[in-house]
C-alpha atoms as a PDB file:
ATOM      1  CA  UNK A   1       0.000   0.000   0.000  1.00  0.00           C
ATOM      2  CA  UNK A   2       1.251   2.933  -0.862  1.00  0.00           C
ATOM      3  CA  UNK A   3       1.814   6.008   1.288  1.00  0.00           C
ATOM      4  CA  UNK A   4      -0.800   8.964   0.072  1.00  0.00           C
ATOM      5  CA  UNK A   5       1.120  11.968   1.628  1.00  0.00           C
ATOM      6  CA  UNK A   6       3.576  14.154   0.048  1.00  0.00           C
ATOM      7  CA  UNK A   7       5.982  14.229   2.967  1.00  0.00           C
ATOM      8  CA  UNK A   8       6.295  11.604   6.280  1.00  0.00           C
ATOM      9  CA  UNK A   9       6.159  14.382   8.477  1.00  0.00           C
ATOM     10  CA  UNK A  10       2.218  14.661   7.010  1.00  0.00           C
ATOM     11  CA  UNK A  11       1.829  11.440   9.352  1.00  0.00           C
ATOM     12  CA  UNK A  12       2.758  13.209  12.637  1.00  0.00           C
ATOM     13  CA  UNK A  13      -0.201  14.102  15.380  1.00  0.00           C
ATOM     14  CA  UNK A  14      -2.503  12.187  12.569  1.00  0.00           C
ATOM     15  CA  UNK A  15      -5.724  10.444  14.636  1.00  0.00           C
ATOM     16  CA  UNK A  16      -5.889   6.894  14.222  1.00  0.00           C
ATOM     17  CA  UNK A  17      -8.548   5.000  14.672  1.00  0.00           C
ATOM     18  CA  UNK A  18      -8.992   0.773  13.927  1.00  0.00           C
ATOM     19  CA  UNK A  19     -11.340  -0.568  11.165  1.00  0.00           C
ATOM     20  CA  UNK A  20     -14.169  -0.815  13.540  1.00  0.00           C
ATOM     21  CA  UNK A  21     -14.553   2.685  14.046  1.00  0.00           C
ATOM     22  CA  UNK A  22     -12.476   2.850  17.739  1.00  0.00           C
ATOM     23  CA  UNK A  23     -10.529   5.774  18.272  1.00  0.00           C
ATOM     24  CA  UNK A  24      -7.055   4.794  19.282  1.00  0.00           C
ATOM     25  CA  UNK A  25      -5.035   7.944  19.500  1.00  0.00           C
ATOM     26  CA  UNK A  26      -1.992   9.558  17.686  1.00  0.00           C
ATOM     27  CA  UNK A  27       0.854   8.805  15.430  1.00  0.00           C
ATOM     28  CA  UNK A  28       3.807  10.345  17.283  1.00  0.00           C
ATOM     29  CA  UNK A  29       6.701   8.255  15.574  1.00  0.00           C
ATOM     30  CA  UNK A  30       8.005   6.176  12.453  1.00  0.00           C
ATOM     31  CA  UNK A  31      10.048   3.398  11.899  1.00  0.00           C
ATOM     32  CA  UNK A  32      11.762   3.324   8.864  1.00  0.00           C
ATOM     33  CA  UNK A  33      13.544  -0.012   6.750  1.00  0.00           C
ATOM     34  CA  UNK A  34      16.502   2.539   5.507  1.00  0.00           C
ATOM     35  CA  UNK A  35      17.585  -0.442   3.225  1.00  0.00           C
ATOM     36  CA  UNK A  36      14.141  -0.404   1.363  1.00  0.00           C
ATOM     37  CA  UNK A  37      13.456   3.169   1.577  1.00  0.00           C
ATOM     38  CA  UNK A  38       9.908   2.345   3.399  1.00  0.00           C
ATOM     39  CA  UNK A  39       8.409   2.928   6.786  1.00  0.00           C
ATOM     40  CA  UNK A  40       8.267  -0.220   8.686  1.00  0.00           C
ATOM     41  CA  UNK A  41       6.026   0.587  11.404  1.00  0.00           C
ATOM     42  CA  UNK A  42       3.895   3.637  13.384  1.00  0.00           C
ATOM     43  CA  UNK A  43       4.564   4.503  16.937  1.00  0.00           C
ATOM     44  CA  UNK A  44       1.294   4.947  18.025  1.00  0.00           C
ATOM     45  CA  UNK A  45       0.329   7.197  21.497  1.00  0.00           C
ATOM     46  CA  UNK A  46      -3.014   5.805  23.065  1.00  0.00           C
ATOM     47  CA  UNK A  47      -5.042   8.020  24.080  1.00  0.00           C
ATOM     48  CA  UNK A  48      -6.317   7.957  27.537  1.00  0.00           C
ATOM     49  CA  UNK A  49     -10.169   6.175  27.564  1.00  0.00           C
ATOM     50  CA  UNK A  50      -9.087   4.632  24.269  1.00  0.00           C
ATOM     51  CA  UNK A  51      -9.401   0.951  23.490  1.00  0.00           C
ATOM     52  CA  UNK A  52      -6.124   1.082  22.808  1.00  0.00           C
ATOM     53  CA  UNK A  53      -5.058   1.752  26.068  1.00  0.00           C
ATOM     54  CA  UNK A  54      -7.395  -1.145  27.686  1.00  0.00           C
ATOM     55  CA  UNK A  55      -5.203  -3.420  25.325  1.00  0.00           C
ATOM     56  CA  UNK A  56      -1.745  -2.026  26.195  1.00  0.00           C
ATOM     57  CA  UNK A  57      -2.616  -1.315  30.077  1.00  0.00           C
ATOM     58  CA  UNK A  58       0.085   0.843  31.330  1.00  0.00           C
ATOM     59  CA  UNK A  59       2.134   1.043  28.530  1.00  0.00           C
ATOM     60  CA  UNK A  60       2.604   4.801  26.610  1.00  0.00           C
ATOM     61  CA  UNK A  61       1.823   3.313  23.218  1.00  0.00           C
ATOM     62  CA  UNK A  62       2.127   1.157  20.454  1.00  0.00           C
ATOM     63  CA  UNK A  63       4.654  -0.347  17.276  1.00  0.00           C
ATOM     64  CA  UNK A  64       2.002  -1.000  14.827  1.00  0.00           C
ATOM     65  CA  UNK A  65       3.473  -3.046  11.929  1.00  0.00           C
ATOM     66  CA  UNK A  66       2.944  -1.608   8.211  1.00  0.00           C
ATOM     67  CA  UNK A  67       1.649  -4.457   7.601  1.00  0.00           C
ATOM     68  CA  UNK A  68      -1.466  -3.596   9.937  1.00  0.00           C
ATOM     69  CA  UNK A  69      -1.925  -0.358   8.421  1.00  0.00           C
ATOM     70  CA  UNK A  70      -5.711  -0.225   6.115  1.00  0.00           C
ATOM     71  CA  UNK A  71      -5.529   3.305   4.948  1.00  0.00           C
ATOM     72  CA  UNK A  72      -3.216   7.000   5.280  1.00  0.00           C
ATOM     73  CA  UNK A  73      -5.104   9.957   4.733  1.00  0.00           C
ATOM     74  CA  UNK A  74      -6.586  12.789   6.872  1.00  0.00           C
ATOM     75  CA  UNK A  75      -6.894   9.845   9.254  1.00  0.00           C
ATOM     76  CA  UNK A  76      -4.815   6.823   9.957  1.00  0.00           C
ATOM     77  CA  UNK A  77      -7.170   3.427   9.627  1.00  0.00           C
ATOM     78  CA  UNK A  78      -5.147   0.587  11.449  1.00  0.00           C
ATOM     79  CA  UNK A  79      -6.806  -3.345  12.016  1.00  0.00           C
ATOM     80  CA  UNK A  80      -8.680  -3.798  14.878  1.00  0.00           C
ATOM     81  CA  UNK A  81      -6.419  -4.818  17.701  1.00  0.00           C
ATOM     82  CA  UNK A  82      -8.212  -7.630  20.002  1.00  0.00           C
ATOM     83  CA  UNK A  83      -8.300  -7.144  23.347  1.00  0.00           C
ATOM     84  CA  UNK A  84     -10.419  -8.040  26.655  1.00  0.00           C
ATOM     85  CA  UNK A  85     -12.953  -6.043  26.345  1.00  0.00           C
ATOM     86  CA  UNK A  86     -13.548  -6.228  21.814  1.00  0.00           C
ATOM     87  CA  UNK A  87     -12.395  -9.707  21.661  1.00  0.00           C
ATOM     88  CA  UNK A  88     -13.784 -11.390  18.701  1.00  0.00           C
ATOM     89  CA  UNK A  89     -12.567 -15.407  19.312  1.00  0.00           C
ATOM     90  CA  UNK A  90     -13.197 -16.100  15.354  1.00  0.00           C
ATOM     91  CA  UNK A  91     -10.539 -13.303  14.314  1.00  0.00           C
ATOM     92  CA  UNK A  92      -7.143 -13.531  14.371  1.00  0.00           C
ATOM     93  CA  UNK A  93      -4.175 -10.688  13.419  1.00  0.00           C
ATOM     94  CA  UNK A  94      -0.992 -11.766  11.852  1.00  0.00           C
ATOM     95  CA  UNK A  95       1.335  -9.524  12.720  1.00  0.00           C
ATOM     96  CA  UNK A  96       0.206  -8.669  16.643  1.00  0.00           C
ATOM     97  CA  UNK A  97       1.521  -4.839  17.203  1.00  0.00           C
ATOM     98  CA  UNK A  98       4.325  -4.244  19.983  1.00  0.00           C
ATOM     99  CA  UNK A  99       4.267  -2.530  22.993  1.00  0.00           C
ATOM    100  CA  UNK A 100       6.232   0.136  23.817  1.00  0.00           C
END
């Protein structure tokens, strides 16, 4: 998927939100493949109330995978990350995010 912005630093303070609609908080950081000139993940800040943060407990935030990532535009669209209180037993993620 290709990235829709005309420069990275576009993606900072960007809202992101999963698939289903849950707000998760901001993209405060990139990860980049140097090698392959592409961004490898998004350092993602929960935001306090967020499912996110149910998922991550007391951690500050998140390594989301590219992989993960649905759609970059005035919003960031990542999958749905499964937690205690949205788990869904028939769905499963691939590449589960990091915490940070």
């Amino acid at each position: 998927m290709p990235v829709t912005v005309k420069d990275v630093a576009d993606l900072f303070n960007k809202d992101v939100f999963t698939d289903r609609g849950f707000y998760a908080g901001k993209c405060n950081d990139l990860e980049f493949d140097l090698g392959k000139y592409k961004i490898k993940a998004l350092v993602i800040e929960a935001a306090k109330g967020s499912v996110m943060e149910k998922v991550i407990g007391g951690k500050k935030g998140l390594i989301v995978p590219y992989s993960m990532i649905n759609a970059i535009g005035d919003i960031v669209i990542i999958k749905h990350i499964i937690g205690q209180d949205t788990r869904d037993d028939s769905e499963e993620v691939e590449d589960a995010p990091m915490m940070r």
